[in-house]
Protein backbone atom coordinates (compact mmCIF):
# COMPACT_ATOMS: atom_id res chain seq x y z
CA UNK A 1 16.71 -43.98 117.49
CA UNK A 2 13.78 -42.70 119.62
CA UNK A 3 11.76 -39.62 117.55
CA UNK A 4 8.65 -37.52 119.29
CA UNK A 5 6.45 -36.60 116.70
CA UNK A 6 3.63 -33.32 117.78
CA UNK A 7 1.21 -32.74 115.72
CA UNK A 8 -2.72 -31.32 116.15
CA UNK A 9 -3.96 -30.03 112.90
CA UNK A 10 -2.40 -31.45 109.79
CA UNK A 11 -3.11 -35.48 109.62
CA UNK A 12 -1.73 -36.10 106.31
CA UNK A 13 1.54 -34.79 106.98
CA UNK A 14 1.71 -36.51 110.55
CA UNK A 15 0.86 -39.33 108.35
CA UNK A 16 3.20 -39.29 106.12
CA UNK A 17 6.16 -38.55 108.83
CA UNK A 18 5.09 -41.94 110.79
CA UNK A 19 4.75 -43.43 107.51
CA UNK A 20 8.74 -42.42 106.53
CA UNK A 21 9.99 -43.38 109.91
CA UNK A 22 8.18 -46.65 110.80
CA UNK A 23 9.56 -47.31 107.01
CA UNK A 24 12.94 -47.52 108.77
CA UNK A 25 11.79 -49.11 112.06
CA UNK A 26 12.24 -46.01 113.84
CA UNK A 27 10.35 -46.04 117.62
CA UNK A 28 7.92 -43.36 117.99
CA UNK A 29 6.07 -40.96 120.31
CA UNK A 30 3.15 -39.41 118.91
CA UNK A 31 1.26 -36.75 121.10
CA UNK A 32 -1.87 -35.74 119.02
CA UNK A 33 -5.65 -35.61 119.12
CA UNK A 34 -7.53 -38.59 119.70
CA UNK A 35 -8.98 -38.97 116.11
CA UNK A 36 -5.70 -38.33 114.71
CA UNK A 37 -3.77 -41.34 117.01
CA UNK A 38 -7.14 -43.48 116.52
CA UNK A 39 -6.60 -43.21 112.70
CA UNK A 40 -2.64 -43.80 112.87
CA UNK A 41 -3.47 -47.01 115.13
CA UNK A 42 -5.62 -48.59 112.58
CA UNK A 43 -2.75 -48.33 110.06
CA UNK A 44 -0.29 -51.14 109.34
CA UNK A 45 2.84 -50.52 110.68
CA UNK A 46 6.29 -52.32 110.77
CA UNK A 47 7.02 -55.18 112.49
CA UNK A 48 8.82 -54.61 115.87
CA UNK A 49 8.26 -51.13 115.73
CA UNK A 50 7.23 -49.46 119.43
CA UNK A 51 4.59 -46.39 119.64
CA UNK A 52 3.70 -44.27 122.71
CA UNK A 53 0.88 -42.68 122.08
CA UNK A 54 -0.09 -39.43 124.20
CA UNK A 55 -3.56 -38.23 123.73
CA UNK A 56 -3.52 -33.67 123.72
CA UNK A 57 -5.25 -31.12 122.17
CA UNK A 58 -2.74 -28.37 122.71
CA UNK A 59 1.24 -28.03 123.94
CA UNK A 60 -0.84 -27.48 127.31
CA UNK A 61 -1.42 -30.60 127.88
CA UNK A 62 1.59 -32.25 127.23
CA UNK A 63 2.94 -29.41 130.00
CA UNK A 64 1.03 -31.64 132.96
CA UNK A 65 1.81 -35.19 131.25
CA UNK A 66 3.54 -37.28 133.10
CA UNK A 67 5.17 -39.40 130.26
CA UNK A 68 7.65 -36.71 129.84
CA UNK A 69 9.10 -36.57 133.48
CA UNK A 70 11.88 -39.39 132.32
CA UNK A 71 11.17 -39.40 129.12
CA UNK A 72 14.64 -39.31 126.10
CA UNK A 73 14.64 -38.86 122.63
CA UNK A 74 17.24 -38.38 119.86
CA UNK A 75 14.71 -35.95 117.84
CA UNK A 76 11.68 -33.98 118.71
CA UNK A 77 9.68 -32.75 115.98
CA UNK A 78 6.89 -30.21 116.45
CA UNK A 79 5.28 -30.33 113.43
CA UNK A 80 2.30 -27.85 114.14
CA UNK A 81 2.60 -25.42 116.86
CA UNK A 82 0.46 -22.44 116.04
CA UNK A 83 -0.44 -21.02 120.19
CA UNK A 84 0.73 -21.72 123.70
CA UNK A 85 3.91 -20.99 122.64
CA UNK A 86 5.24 -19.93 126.15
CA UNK A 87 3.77 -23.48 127.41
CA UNK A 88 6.07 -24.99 124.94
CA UNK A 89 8.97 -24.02 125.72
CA UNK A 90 8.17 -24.69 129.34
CA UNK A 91 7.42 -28.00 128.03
CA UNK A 92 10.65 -28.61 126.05
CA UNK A 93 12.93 -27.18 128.91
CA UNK A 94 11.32 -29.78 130.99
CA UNK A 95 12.70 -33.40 129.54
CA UNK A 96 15.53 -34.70 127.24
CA UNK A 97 14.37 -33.68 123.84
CA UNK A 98 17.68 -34.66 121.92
CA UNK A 99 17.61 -32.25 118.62
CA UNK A 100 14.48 -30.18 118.20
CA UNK A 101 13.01 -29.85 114.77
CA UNK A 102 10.43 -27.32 114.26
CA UNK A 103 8.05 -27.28 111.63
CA UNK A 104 7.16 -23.70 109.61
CA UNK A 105 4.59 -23.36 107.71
CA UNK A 106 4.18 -20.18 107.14
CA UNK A 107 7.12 -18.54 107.07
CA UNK A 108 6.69 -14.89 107.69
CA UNK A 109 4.41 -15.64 110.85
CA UNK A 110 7.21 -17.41 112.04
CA UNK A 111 10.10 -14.70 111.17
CA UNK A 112 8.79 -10.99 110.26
CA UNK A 113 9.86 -8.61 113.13
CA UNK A 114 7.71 -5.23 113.66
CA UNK A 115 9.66 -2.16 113.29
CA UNK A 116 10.40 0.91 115.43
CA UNK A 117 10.95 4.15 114.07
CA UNK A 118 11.08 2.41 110.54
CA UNK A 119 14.72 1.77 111.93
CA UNK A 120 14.57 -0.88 114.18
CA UNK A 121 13.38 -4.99 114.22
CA UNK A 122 11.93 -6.13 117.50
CA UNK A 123 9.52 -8.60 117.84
CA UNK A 124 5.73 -7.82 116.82
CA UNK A 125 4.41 -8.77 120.37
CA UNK A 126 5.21 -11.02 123.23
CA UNK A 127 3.70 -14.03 121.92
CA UNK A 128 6.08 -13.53 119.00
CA UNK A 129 8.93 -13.01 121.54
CA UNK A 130 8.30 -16.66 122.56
CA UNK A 131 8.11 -17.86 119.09
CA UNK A 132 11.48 -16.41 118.29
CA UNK A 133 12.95 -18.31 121.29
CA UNK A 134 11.35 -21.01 120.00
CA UNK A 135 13.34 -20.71 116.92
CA UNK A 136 16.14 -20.36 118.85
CA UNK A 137 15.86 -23.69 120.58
CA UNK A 138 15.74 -25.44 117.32
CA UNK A 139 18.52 -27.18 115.83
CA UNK A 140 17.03 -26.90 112.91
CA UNK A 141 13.61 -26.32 110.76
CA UNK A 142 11.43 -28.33 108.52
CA UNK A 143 9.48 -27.04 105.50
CA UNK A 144 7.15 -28.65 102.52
CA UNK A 145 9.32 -27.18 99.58
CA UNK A 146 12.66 -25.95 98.61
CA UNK A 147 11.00 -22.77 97.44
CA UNK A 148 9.88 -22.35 101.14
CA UNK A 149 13.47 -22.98 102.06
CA UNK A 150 15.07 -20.74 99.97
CA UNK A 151 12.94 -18.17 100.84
CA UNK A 152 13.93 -18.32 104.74
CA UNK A 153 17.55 -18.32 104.11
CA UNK A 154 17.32 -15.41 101.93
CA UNK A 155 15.47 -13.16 103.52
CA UNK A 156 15.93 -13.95 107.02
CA UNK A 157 19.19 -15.53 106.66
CA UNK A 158 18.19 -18.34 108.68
CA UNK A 159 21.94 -20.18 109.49
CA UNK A 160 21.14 -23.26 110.95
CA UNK A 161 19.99 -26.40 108.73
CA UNK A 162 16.71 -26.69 107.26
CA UNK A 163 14.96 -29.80 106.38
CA UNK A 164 12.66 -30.85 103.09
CA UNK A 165 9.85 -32.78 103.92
CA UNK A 166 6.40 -33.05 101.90
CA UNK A 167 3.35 -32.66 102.88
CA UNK A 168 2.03 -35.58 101.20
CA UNK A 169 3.82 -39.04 100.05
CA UNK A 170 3.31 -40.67 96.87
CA UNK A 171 1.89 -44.11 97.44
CA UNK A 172 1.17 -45.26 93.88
CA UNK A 173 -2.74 -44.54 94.59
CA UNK A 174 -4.52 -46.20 91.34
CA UNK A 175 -6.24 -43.38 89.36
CA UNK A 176 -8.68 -43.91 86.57
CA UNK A 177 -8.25 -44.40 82.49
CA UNK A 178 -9.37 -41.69 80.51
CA UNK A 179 -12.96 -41.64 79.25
CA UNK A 180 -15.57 -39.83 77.17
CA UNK A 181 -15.36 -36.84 79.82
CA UNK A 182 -12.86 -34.82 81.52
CA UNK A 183 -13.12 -34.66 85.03
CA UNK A 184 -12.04 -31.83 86.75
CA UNK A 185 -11.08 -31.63 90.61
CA UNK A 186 -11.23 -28.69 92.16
CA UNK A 187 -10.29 -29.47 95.71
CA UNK A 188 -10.53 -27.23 99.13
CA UNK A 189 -12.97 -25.65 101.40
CA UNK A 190 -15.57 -23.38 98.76
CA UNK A 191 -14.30 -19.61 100.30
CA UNK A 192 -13.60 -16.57 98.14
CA UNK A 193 -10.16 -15.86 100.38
CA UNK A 194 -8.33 -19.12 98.83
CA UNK A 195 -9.73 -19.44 95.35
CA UNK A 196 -11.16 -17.98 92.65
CA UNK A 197 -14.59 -20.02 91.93
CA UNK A 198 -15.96 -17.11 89.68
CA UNK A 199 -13.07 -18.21 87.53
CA UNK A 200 -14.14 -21.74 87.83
CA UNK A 201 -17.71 -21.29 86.30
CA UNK A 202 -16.81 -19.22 83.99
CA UNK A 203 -14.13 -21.78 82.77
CA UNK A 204 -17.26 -24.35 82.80
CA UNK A 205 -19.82 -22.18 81.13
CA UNK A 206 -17.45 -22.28 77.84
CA UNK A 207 -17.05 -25.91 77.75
CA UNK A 208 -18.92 -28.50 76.49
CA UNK A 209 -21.16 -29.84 78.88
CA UNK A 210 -20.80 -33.56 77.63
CA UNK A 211 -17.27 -34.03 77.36
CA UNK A 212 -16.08 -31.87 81.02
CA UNK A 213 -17.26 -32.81 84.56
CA UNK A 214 -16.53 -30.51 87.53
CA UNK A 215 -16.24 -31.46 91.23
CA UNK A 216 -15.85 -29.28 93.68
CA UNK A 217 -14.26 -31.15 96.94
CA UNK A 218 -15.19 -28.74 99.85
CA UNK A 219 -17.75 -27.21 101.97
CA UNK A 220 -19.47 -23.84 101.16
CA UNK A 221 -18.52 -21.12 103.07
CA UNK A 222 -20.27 -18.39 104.46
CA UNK A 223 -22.24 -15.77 102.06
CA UNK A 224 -19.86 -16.78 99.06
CA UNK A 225 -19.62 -20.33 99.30
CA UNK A 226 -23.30 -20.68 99.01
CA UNK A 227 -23.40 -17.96 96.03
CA UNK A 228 -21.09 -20.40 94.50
CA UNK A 229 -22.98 -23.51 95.12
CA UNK A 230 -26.69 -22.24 94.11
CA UNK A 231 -24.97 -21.28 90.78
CA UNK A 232 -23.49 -24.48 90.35
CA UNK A 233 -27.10 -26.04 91.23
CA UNK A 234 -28.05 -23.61 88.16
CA UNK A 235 -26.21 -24.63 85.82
CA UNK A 236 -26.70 -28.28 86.39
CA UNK A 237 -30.62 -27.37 85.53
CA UNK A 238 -28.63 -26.27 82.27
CA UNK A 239 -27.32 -29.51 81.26
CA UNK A 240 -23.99 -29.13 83.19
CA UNK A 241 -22.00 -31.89 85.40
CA UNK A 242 -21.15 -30.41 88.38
CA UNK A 243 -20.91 -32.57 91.64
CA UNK A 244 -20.70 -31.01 95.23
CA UNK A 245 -18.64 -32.97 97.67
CA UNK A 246 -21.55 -34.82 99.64
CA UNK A 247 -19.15 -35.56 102.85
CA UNK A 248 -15.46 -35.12 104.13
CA UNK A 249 -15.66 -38.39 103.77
CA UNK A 250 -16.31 -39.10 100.35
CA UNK A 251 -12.60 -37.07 99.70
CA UNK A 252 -10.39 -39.51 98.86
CA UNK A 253 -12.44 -41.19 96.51
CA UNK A 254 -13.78 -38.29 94.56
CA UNK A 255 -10.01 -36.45 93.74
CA UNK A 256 -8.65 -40.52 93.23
CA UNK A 257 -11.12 -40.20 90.25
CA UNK A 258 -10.41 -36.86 89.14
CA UNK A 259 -8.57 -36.57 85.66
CA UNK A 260 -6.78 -32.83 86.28
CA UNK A 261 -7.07 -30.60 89.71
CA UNK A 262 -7.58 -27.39 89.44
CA UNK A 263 -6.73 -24.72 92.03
CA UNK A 264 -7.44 -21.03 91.34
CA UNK A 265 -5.02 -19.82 93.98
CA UNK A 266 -5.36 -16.53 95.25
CA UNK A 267 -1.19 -16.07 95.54
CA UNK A 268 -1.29 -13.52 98.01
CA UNK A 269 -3.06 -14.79 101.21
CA UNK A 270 -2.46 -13.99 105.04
CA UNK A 271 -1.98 -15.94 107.92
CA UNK A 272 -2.62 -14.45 111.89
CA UNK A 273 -2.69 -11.30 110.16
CA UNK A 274 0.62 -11.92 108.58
CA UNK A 275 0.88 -11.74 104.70
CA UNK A 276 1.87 -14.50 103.06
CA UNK A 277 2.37 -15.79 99.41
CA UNK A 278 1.83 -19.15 98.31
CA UNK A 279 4.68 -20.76 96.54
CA UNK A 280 7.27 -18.90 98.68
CA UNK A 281 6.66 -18.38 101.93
CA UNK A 282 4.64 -21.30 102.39
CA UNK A 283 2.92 -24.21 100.62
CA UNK A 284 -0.02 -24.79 98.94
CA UNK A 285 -1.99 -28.20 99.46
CA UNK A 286 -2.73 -28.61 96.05
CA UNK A 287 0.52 -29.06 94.91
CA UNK A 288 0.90 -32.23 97.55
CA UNK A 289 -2.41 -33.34 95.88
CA UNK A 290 -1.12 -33.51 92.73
CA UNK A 291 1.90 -35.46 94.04
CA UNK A 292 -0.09 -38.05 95.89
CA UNK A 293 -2.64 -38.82 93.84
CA UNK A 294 -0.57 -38.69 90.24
CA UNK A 295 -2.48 -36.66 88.77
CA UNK A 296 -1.51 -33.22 87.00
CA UNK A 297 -2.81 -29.90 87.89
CA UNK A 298 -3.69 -26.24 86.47
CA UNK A 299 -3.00 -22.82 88.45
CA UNK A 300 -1.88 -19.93 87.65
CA UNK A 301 1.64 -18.90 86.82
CA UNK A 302 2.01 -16.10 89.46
CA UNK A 303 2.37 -19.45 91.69
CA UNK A 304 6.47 -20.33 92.08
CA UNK A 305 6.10 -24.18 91.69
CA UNK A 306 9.59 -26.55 92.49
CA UNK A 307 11.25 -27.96 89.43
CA UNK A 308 10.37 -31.48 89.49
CA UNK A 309 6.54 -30.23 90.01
CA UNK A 310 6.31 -27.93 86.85
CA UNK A 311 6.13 -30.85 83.85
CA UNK A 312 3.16 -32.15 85.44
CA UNK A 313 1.33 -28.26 85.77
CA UNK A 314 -0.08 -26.06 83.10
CA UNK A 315 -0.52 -22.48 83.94
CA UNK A 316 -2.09 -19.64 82.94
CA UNK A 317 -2.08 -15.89 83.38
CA UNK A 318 -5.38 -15.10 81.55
CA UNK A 319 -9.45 -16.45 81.79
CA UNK A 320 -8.80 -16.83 77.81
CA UNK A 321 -5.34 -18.79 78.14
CA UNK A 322 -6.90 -21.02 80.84
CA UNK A 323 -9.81 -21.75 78.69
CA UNK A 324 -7.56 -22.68 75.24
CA UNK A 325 -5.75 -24.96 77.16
CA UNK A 326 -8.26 -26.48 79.01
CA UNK A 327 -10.01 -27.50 75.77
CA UNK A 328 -7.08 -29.16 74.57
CA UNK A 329 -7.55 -31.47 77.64
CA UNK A 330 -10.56 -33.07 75.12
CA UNK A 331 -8.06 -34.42 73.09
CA UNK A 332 -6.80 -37.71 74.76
CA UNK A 333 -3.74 -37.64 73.88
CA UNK A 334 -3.20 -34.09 75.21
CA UNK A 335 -4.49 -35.50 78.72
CA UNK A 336 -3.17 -38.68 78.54
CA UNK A 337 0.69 -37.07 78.08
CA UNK A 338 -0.07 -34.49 81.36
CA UNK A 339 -1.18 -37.77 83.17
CA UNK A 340 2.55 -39.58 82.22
CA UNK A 341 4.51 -36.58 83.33
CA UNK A 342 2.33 -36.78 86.85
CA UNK A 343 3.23 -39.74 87.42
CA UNK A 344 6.67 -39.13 86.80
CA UNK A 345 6.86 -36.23 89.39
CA UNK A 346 4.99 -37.95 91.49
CA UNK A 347 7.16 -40.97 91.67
CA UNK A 348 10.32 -38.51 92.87
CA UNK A 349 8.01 -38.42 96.52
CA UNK A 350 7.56 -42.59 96.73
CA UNK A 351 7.76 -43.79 100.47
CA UNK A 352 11.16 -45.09 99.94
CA UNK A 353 12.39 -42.14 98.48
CA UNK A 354 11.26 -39.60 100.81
CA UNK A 355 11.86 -41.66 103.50
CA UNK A 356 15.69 -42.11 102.38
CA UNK A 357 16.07 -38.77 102.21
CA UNK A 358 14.47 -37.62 105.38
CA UNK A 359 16.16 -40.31 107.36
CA UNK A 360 20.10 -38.94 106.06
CA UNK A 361 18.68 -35.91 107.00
CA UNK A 362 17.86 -36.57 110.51
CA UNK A 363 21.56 -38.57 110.53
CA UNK A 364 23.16 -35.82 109.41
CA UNK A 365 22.05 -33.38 111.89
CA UNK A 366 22.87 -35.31 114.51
């Protein structure tokens, strides 16, 4: 089996898609940006297995690459396609793509029609023309959840198969034991559209500033972000722990030692102009963060989490129901029993796991 893989923005889901394939020695094509294929290269990968590797930026350039003249494939997954949409389907009409797999990530972008008259669905514009044709020369669609799924069938009655594929694997990443102080996560880019920071400091400003530790794990923003930072700079003067993420870099290690992640979602969010809600018609990141790192998480309960996800979450509808329970956290054996039923969750999305299931998947649509 032969699989072309495209993919320019989202690395850890490219990732983990190479990751569940090579698992089953499963030759590749990637066509992504140079960092992304220079990070995939330095990975370890099965023995045997073969990888092209075609250097783009955008479905553009894979238009005027010659690797595709002759090229064959069983699947073709386009994993991130957000513009050049006519170029794409140029591109697909152009070589044996075997079944075409198209990755949505945000649903209503993908699917809401405009209207005419009230009356009538056409197609918002003609880029969104192409997009629907796009859908059309799918065989089928892949999404992060089975809330995402659901949604998509029942509302735009989507007929063909869709796939279930997570954002992020589970690959047993060692987290620490719990200690004198709570460390709190709370990860993404500091912004007022995604979260709610006010909510975050005033969480912090009723705890006790020598048992809870905050991290926030993203760049400030614009006018906000840096309103948000200089207060957290503030209350540090106070006697607070509060660390700002010093580099991208520094990511992986800084959530790995994180205790709980917080994520003060803003539920209702918009994408090209198209609303959106997180939890239904597409994903949130934090929720793969909690399943690859182990570790449980706190939002609110206007979010629509997936079954398996909800024993390791606590949620909240109120600033005072947040802050009871987050107190509790003190008590080790309160964390220590959210930190077991992470780990449980999180073991549901091991390698082998997701990988079995994606591959039967792939089989089956065949």
């Amino acid at each position: 089996m032969k699989v072309l893989i495209v993919d320019f923005d989202h690395y850890e889901m490219l990732y983990s898609l190479v990751k569940c394939l090579q698992h089953k020695s499963v030759d590749l094509c990637i066509c992504s940006n140079e960092m992304f294929i220079k990070r995939l290269q330095a990975l370890e990968l099965a023995e045997g297995l073969t990888i092209d590797w075609v250097v783009s930026n955008t479905p553009a350039d894979l238009l005027s690459n010659n690797y595709f003249i002759n090229a064959e494939f069983d699947f073709s997954i386009l994993n991130t396609i957000y513009s050049h949409f006519q170029e794409t389907k140029a591109w697909l009409q152009s070589f044996n793509t075997g079944q075409v797999i198209l990755t949505v990530h945000n649903a209503n972008f993908w699917f809401k029609k405009g209207t005419r008259y009230k009356v009538f669905k056409r197609p918002r514009s003609l880029q969104h023309k192409e997009m629907l044709d796009l859908l059309k020369m799918s065989s089928s669609l892949l999404v992060l959840s089975d809330n995402v799924k659901k949604y998509i069938k029942s509302k735009y009655r989507w007929r063909k198969s869709i796939i279930v594929f997570p954002y992020s694997i589970n690959e047993r990443i060692q987290h620490r034991v719990v200690t004198d102080n709570v460390i709190i996560a709370v990860p993404g880019v500091i912004e007022e559209a995604r979260r709610d920071y006010e909510l975050v400091l005033t969480l912090f400003r009723k705890l006790d500033v020598k048992k809870y530790k905050l991290k926030l794990l993203g760049q400030p923003i614009g006018e906000y972000g840096k309103r948000i930072a200089d207060a957290c700079e503030e209350m540090v003067a106070h006697g607070y722990q509060i660390d700002l993420l010093k580099s991208p870099d520094c990511f992986e290690q800084e959530i790995a030692e994180a205790d709980i992640i917080f994520a003060p979602i803003n539920i209702q969010t918009s994408f090209a102009g198209i609303a959106e809600t997180y939890g239904l018609s597409k994903e949130s990141g934090v929720i793969f963060d909690i399943v690859r790192y182990a570790i449980p998480g706190i939002l609110p309960d206007t979010l629509t989490v997936t079954e398996e996800i909800k024993p390791a979450i606590i949620q909240y509808s109120t600033t005072e129901e947040l802050i009871k329970k987050v107190l509790k956290l003190s008590n080790a054996d309160e964390l220590n029993i959210m930190k077991k039923h992470a780990v449980e969750a999180s073991e549901k999305y091991r390698l082998d796991n997701i990988s079995e299931s994606f591959f039967e998947a792939l089989s089956t649509n065949k």
